[in-house]
PDBML (XML) file of the C-alpha atoms, coordinates in Angstrom:
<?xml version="1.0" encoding="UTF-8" ?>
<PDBx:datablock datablockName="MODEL"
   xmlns:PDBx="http://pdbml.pdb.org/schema/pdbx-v50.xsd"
   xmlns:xsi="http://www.w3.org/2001/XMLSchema-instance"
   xsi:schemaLocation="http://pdbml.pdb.org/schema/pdbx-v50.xsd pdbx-v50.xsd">
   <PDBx:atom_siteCategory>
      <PDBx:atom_site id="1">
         <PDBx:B_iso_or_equiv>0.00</PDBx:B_iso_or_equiv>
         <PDBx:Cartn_x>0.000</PDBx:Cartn_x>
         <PDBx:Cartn_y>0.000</PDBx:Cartn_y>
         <PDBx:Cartn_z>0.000</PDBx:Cartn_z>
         <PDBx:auth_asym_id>A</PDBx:auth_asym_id>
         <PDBx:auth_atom_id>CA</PDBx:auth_atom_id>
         <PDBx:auth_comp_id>UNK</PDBx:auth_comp_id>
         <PDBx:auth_seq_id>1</PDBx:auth_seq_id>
         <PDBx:group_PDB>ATOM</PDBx:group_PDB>
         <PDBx:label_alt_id xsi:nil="true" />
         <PDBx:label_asym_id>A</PDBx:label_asym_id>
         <PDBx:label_atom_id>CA</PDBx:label_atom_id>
         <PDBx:label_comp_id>UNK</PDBx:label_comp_id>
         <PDBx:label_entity_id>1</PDBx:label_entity_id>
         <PDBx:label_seq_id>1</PDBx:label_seq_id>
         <PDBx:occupancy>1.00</PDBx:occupancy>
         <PDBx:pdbx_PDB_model_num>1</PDBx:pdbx_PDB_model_num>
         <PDBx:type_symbol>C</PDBx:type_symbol>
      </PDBx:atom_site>
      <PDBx:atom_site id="2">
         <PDBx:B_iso_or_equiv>0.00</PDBx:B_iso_or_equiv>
         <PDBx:Cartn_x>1.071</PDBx:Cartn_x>
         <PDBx:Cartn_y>3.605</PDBx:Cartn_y>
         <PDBx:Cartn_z>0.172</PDBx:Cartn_z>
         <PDBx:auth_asym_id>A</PDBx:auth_asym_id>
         <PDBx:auth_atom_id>CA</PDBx:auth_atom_id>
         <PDBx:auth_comp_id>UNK</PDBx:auth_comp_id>
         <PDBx:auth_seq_id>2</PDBx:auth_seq_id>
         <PDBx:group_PDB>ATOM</PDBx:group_PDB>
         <PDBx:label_alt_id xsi:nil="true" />
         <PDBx:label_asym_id>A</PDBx:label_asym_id>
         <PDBx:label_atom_id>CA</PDBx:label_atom_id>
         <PDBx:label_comp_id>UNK</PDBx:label_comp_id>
         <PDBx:label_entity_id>1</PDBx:label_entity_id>
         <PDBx:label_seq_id>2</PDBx:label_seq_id>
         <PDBx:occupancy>1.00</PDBx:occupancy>
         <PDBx:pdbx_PDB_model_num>1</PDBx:pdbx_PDB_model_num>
         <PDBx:type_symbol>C</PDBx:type_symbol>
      </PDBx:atom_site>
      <PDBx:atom_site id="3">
         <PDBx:B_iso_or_equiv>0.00</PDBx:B_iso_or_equiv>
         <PDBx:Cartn_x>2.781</PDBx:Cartn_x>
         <PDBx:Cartn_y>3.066</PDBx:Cartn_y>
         <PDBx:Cartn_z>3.856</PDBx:Cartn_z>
         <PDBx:auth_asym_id>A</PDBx:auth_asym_id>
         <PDBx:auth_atom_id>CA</PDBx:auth_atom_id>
         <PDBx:auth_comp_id>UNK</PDBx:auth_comp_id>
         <PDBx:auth_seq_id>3</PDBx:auth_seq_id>
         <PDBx:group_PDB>ATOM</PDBx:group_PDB>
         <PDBx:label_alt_id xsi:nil="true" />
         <PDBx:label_asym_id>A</PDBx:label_asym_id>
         <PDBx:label_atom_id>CA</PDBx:label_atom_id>
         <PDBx:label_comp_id>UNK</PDBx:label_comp_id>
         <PDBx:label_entity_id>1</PDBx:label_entity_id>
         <PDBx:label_seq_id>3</PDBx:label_seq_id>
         <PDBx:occupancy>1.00</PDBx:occupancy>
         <PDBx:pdbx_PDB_model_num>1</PDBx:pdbx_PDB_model_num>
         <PDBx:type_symbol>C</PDBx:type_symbol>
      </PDBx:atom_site>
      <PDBx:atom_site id="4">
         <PDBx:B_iso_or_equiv>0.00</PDBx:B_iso_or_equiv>
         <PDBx:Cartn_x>3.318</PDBx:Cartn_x>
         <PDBx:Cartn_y>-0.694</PDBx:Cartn_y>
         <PDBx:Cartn_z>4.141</PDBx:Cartn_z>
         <PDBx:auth_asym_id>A</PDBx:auth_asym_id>
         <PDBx:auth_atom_id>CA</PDBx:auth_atom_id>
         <PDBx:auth_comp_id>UNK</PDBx:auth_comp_id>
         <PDBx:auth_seq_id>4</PDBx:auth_seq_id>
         <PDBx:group_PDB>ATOM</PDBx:group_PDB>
         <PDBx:label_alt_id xsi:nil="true" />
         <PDBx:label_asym_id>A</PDBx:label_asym_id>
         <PDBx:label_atom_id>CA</PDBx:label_atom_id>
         <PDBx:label_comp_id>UNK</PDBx:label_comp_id>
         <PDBx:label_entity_id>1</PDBx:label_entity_id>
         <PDBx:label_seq_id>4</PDBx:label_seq_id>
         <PDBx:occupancy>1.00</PDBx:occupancy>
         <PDBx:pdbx_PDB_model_num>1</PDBx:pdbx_PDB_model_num>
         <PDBx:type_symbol>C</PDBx:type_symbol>
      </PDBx:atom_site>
      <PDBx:atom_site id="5">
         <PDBx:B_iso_or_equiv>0.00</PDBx:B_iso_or_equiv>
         <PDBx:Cartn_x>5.022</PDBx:Cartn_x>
         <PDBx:Cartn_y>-3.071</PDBx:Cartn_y>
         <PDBx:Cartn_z>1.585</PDBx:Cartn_z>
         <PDBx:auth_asym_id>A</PDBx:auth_asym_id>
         <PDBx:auth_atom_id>CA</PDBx:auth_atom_id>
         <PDBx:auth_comp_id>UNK</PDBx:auth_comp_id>
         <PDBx:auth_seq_id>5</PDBx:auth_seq_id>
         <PDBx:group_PDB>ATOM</PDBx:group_PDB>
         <PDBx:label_alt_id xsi:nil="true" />
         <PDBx:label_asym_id>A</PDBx:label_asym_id>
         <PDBx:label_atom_id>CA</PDBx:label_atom_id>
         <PDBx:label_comp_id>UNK</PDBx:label_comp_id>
         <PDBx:label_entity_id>1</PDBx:label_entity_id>
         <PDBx:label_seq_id>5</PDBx:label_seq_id>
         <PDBx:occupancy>1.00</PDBx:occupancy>
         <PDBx:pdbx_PDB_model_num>1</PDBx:pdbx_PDB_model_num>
         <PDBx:type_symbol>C</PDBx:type_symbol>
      </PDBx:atom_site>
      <PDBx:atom_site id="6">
         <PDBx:B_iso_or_equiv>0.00</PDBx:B_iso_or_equiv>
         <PDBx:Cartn_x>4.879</PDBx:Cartn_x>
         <PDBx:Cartn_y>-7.696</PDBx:Cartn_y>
         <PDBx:Cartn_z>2.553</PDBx:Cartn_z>
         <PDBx:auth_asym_id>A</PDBx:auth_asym_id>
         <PDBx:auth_atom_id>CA</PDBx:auth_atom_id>
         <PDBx:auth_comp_id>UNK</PDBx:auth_comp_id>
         <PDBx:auth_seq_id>6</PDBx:auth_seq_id>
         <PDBx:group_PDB>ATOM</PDBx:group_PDB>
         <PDBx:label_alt_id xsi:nil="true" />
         <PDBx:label_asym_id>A</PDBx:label_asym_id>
         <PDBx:label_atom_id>CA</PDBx:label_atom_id>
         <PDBx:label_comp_id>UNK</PDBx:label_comp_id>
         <PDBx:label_entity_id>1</PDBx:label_entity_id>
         <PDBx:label_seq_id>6</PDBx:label_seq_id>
         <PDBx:occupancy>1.00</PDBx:occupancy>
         <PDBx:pdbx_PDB_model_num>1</PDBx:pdbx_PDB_model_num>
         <PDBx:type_symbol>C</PDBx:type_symbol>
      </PDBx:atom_site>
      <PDBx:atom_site id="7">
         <PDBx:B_iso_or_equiv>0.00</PDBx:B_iso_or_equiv>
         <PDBx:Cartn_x>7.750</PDBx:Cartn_x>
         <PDBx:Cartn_y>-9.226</PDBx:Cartn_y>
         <PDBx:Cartn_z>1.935</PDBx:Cartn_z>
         <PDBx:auth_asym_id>A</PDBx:auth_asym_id>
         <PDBx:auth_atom_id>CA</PDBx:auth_atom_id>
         <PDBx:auth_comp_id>UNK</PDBx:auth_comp_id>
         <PDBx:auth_seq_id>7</PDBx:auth_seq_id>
         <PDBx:group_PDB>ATOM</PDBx:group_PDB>
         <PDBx:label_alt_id xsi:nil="true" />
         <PDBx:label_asym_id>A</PDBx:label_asym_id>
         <PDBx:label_atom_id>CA</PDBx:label_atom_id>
         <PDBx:label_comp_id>UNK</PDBx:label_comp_id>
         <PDBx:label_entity_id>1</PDBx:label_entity_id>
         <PDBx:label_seq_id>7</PDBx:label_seq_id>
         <PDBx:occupancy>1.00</PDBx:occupancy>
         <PDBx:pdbx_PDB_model_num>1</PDBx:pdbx_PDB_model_num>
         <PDBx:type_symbol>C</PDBx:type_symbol>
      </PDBx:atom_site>
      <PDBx:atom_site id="8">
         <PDBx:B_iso_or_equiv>0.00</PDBx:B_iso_or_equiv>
         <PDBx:Cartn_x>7.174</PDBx:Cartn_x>
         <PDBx:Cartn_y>-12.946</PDBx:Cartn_y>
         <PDBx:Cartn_z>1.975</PDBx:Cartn_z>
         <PDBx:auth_asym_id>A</PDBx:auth_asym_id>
         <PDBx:auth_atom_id>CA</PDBx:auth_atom_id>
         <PDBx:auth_comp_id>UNK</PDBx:auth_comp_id>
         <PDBx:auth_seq_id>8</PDBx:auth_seq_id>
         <PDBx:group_PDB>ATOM</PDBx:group_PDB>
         <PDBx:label_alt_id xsi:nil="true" />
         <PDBx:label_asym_id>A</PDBx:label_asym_id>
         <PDBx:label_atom_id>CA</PDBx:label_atom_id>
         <PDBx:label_comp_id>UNK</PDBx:label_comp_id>
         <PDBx:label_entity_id>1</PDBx:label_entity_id>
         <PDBx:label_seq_id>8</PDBx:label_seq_id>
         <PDBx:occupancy>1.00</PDBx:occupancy>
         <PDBx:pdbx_PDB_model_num>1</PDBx:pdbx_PDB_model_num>
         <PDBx:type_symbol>C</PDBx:type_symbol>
      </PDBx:atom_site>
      <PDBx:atom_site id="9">
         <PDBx:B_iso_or_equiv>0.00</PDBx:B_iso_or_equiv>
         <PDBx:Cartn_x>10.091</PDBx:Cartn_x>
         <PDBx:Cartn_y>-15.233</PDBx:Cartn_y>
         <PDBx:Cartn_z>3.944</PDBx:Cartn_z>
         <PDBx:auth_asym_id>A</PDBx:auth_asym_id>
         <PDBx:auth_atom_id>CA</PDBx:auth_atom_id>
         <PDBx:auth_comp_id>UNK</PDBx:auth_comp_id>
         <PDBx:auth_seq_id>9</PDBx:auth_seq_id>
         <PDBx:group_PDB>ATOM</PDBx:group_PDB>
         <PDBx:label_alt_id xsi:nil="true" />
         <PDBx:label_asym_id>A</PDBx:label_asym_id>
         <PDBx:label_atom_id>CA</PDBx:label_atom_id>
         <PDBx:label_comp_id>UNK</PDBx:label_comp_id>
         <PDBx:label_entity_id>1</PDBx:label_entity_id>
         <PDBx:label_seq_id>9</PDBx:label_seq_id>
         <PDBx:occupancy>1.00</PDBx:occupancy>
         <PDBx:pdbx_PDB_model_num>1</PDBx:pdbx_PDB_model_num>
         <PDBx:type_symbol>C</PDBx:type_symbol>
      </PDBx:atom_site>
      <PDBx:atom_site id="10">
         <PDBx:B_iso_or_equiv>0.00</PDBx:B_iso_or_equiv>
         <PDBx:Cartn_x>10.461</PDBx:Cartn_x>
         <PDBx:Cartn_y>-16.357</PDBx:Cartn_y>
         <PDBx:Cartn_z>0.375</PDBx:Cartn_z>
         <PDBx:auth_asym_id>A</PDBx:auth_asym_id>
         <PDBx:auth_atom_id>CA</PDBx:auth_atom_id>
         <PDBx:auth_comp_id>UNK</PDBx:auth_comp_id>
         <PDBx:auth_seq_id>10</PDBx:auth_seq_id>
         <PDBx:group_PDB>ATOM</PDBx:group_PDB>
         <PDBx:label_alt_id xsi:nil="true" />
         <PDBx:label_asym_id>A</PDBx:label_asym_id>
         <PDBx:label_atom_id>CA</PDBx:label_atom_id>
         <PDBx:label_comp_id>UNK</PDBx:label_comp_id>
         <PDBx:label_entity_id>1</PDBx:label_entity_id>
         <PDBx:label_seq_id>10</PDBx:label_seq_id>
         <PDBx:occupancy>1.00</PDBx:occupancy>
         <PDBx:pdbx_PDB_model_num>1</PDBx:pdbx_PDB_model_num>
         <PDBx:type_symbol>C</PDBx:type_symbol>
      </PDBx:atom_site>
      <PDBx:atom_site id="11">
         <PDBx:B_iso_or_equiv>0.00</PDBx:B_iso_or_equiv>
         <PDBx:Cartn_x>12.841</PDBx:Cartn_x>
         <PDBx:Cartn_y>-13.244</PDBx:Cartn_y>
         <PDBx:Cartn_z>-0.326</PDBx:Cartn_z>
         <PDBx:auth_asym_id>A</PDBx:auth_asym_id>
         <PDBx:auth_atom_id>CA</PDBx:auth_atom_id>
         <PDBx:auth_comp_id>UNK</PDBx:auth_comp_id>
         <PDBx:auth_seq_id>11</PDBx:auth_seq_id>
         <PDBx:group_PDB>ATOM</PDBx:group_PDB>
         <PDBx:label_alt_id xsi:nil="true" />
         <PDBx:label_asym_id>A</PDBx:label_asym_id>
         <PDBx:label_atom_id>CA</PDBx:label_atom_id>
         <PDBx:label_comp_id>UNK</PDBx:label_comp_id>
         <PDBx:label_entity_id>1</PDBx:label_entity_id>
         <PDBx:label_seq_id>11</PDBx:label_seq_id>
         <PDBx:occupancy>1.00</PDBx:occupancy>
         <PDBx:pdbx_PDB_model_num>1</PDBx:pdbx_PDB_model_num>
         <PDBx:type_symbol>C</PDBx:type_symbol>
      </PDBx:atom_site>
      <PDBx:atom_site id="12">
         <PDBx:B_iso_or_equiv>0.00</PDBx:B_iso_or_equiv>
         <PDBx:Cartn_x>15.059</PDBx:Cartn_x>
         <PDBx:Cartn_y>-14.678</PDBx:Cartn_y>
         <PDBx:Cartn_z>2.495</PDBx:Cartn_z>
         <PDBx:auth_asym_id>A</PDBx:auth_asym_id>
         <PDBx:auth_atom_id>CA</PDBx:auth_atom_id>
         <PDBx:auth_comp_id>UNK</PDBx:auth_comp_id>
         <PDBx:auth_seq_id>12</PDBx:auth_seq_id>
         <PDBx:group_PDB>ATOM</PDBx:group_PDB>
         <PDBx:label_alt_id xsi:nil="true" />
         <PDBx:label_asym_id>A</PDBx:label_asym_id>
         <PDBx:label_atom_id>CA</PDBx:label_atom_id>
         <PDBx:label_comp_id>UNK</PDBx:label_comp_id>
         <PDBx:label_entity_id>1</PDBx:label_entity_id>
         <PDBx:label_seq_id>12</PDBx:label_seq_id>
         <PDBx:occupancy>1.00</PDBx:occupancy>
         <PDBx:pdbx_PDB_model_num>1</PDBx:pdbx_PDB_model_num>
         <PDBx:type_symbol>C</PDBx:type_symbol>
      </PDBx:atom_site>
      <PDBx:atom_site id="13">
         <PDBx:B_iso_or_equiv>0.00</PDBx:B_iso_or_equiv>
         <PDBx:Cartn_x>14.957</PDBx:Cartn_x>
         <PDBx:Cartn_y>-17.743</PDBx:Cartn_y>
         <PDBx:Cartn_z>1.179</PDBx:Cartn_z>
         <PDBx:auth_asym_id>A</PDBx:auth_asym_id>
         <PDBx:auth_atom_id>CA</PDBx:auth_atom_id>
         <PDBx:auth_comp_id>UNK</PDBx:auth_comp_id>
         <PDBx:auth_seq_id>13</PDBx:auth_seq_id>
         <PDBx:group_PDB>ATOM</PDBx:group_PDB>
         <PDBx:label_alt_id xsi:nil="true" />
         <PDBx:label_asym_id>A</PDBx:label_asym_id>
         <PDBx:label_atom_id>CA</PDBx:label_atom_id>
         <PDBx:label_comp_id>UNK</PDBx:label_comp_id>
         <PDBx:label_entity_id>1</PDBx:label_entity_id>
         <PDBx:label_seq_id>13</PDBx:label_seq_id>
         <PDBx:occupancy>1.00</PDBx:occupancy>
         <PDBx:pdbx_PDB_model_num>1</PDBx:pdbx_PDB_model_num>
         <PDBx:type_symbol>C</PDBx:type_symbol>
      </PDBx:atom_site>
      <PDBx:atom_site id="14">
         <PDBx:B_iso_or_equiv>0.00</PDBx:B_iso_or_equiv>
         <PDBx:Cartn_x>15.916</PDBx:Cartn_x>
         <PDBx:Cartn_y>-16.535</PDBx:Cartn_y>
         <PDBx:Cartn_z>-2.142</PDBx:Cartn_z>
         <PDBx:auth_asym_id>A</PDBx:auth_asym_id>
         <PDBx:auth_atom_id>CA</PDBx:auth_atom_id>
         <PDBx:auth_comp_id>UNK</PDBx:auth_comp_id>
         <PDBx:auth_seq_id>14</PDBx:auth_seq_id>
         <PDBx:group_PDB>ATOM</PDBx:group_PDB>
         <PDBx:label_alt_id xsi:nil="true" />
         <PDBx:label_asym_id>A</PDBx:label_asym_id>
         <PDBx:label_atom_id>CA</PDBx:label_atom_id>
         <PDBx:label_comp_id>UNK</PDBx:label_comp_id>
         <PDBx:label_entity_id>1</PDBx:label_entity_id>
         <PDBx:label_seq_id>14</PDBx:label_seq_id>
         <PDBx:occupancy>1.00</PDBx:occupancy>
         <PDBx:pdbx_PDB_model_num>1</PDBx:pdbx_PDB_model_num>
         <PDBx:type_symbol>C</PDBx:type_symbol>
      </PDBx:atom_site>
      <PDBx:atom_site id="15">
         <PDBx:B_iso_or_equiv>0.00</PDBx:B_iso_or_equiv>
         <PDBx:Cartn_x>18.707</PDBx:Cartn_x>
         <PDBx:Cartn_y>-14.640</PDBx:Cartn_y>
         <PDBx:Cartn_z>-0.828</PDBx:Cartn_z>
         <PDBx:auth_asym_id>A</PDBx:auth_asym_id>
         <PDBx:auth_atom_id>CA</PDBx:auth_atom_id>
         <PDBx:auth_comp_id>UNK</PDBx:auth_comp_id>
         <PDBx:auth_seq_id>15</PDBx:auth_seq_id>
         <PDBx:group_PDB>ATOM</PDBx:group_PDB>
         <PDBx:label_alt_id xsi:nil="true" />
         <PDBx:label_asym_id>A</PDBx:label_asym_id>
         <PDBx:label_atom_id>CA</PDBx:label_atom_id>
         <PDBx:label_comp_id>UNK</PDBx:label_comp_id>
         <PDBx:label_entity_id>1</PDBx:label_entity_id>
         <PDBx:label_seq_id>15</PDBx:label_seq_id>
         <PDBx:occupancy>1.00</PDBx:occupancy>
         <PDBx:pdbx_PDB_model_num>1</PDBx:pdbx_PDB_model_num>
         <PDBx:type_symbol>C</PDBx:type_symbol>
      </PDBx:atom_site>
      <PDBx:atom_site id="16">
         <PDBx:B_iso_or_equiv>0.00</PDBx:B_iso_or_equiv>
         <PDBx:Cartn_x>20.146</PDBx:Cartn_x>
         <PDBx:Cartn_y>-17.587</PDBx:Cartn_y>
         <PDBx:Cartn_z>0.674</PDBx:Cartn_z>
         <PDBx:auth_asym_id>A</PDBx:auth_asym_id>
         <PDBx:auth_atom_id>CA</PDBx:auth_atom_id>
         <PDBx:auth_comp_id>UNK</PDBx:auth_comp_id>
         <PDBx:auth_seq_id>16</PDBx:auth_seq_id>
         <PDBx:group_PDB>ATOM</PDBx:group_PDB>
         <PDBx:label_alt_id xsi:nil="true" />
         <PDBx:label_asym_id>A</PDBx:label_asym_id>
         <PDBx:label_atom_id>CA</PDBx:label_atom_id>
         <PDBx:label_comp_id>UNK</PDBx:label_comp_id>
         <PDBx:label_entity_id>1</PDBx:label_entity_id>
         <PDBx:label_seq_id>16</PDBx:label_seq_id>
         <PDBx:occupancy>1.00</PDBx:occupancy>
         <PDBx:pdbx_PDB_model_num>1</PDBx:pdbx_PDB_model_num>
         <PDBx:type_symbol>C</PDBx:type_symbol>
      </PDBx:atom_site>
      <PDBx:atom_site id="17">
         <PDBx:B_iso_or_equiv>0.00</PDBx:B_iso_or_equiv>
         <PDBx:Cartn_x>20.051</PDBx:Cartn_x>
         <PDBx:Cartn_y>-19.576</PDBx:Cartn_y>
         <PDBx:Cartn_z>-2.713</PDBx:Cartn_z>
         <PDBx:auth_asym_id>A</PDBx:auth_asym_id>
         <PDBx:auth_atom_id>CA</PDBx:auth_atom_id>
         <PDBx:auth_comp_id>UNK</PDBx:auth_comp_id>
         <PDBx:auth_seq_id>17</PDBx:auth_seq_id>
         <PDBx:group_PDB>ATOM</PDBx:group_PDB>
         <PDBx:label_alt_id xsi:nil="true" />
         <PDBx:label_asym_id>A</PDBx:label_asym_id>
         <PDBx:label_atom_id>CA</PDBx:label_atom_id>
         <PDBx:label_comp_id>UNK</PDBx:label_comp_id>
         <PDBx:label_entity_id>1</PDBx:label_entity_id>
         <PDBx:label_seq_id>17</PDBx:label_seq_id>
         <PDBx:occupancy>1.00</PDBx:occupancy>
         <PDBx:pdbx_PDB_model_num>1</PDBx:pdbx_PDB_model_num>
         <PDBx:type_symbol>C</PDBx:type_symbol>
      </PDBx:atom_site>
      <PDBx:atom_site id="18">
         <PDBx:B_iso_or_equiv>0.00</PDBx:B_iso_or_equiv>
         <PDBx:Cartn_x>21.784</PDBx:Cartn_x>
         <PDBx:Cartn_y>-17.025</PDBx:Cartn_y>
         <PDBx:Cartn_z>-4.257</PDBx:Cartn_z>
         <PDBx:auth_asym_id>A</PDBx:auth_asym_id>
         <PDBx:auth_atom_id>CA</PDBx:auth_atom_id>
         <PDBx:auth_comp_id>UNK</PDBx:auth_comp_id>
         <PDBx:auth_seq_id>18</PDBx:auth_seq_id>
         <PDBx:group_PDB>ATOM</PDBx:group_PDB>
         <PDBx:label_alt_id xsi:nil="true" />
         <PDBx:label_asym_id>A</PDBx:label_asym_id>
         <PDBx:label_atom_id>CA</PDBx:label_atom_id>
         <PDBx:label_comp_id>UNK</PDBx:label_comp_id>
         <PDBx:label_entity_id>1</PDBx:label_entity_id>
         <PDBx:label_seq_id>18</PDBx:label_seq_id>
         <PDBx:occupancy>1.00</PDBx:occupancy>
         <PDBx:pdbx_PDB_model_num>1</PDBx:pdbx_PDB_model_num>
         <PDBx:type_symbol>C</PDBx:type_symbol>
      </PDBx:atom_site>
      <PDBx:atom_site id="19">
         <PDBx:B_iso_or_equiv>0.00</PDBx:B_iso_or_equiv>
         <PDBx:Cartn_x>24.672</PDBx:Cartn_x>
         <PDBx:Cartn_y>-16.715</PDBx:Cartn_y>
         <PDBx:Cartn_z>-1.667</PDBx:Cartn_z>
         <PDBx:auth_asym_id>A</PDBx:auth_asym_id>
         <PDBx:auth_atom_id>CA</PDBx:auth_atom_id>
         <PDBx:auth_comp_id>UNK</PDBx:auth_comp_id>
         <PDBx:auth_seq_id>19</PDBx:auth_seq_id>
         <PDBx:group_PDB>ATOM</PDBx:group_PDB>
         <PDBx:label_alt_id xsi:nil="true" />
         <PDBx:label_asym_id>A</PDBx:label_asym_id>
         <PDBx:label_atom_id>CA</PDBx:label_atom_id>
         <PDBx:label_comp_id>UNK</PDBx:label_comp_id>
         <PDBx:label_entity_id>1</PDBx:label_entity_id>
         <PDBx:label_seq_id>19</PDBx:label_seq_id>
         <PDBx:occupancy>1.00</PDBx:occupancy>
         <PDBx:pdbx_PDB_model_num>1</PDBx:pdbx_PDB_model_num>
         <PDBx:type_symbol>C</PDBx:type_symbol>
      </PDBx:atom_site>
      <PDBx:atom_site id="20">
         <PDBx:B_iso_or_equiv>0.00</PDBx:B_iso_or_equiv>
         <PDBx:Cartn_x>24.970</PDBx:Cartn_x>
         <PDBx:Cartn_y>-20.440</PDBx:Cartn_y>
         <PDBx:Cartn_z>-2.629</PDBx:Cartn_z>
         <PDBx:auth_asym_id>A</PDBx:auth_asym_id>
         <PDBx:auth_atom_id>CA</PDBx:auth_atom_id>
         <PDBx:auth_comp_id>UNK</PDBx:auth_comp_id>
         <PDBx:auth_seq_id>20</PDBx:auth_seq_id>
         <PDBx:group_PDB>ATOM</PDBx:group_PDB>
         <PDBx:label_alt_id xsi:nil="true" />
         <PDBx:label_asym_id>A</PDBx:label_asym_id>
         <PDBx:label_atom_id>CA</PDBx:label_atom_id>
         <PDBx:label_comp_id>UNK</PDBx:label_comp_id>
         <PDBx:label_entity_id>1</PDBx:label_entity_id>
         <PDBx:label_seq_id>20</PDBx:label_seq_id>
         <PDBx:occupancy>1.00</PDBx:occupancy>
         <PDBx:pdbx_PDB_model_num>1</PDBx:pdbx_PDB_model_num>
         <PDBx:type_symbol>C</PDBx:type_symbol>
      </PDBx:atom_site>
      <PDBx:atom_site id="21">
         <PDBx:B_iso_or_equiv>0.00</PDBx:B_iso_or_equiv>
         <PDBx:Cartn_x>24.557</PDBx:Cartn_x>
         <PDBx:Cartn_y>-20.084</PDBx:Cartn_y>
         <PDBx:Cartn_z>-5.687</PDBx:Cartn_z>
         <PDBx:auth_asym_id>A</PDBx:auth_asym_id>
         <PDBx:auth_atom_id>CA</PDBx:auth_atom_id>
         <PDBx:auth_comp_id>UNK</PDBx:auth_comp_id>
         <PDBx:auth_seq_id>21</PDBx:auth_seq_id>
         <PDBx:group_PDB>ATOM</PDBx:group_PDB>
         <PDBx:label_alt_id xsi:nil="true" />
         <PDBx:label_asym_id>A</PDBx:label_asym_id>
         <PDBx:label_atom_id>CA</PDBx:label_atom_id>
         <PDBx:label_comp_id>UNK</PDBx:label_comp_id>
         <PDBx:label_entity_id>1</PDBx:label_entity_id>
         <PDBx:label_seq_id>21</PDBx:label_seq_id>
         <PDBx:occupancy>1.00</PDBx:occupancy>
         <PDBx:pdbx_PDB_model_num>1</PDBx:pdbx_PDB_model_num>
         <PDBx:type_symbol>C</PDBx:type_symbol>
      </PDBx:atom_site>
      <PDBx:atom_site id="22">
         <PDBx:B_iso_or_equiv>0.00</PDBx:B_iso_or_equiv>
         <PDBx:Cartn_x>22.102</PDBx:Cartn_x>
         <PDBx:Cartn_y>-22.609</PDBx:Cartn_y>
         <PDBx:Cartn_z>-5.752</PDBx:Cartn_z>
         <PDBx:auth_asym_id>A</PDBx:auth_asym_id>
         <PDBx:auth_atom_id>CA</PDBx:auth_atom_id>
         <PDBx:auth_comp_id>UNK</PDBx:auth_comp_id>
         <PDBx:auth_seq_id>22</PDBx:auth_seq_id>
         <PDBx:group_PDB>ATOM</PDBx:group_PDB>
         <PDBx:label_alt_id xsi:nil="true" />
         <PDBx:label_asym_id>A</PDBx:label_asym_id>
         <PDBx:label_atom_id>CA</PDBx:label_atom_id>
         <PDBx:label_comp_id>UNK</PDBx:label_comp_id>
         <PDBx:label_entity_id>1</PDBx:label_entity_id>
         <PDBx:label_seq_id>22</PDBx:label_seq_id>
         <PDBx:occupancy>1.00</PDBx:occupancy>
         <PDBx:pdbx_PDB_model_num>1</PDBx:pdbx_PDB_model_num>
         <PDBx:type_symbol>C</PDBx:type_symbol>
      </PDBx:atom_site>
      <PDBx:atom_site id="23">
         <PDBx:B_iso_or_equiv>0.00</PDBx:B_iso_or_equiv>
         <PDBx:Cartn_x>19.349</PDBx:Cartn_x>
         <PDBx:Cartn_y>-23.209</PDBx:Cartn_y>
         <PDBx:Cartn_z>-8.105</PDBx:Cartn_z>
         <PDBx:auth_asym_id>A</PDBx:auth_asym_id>
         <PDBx:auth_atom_id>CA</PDBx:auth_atom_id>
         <PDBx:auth_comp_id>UNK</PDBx:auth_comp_id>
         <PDBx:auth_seq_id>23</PDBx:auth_seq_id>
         <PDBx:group_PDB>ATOM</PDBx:group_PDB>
         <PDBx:label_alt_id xsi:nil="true" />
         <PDBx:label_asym_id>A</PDBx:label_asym_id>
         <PDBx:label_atom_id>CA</PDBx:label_atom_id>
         <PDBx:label_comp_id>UNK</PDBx:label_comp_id>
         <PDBx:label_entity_id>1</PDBx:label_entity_id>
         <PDBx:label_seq_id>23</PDBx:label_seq_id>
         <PDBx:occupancy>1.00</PDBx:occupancy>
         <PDBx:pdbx_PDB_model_num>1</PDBx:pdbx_PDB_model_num>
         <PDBx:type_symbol>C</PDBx:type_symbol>
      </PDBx:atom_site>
      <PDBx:atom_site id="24">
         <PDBx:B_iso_or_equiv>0.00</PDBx:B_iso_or_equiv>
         <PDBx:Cartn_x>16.008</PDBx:Cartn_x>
         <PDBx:Cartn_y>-23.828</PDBx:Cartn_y>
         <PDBx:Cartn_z>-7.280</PDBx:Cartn_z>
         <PDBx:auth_asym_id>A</PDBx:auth_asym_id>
         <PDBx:auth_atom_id>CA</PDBx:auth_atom_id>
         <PDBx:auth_comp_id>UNK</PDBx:auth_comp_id>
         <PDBx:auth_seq_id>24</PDBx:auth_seq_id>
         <PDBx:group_PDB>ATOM</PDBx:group_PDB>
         <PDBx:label_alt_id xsi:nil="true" />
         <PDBx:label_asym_id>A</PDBx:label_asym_id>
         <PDBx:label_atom_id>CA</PDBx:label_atom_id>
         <PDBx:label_comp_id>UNK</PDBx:label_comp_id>
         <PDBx:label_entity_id>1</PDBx:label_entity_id>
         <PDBx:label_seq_id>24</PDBx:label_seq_id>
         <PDBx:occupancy>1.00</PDBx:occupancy>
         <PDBx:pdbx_PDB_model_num>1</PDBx:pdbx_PDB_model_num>
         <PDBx:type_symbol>C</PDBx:type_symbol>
      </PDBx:atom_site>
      <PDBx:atom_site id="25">
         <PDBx:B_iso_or_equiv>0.00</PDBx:B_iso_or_equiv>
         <PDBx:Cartn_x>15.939</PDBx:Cartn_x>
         <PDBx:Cartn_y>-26.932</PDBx:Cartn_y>
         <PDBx:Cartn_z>-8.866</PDBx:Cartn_z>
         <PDBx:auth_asym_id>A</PDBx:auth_asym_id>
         <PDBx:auth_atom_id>CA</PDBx:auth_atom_id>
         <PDBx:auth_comp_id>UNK</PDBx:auth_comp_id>
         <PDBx:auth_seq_id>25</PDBx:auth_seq_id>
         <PDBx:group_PDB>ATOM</PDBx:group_PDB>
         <PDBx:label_alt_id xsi:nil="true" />
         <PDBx:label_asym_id>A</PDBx:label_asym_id>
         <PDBx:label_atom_id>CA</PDBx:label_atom_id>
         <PDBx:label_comp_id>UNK</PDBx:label_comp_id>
         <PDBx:label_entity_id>1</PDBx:label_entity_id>
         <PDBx:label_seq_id>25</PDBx:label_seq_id>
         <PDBx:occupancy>1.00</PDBx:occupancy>
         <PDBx:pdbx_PDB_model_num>1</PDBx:pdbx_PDB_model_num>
         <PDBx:type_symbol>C</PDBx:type_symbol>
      </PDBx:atom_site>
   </PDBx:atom_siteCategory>
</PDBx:datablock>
């Protein structure tokens, strides 16, 4: 909204793949 944005624990997750640089699969 104009004041508060979700980030889903997905984004972490995501983060961590790529700092592992592992894929998804």
């Amino acid at each position: 909204s104009k004041k508060t944005i979700a980030v889903p624990p997905g984004a972490t997750i995501k983060e961590q793949l790529q700092d592992r640089h592992m894929s998804q699969k």
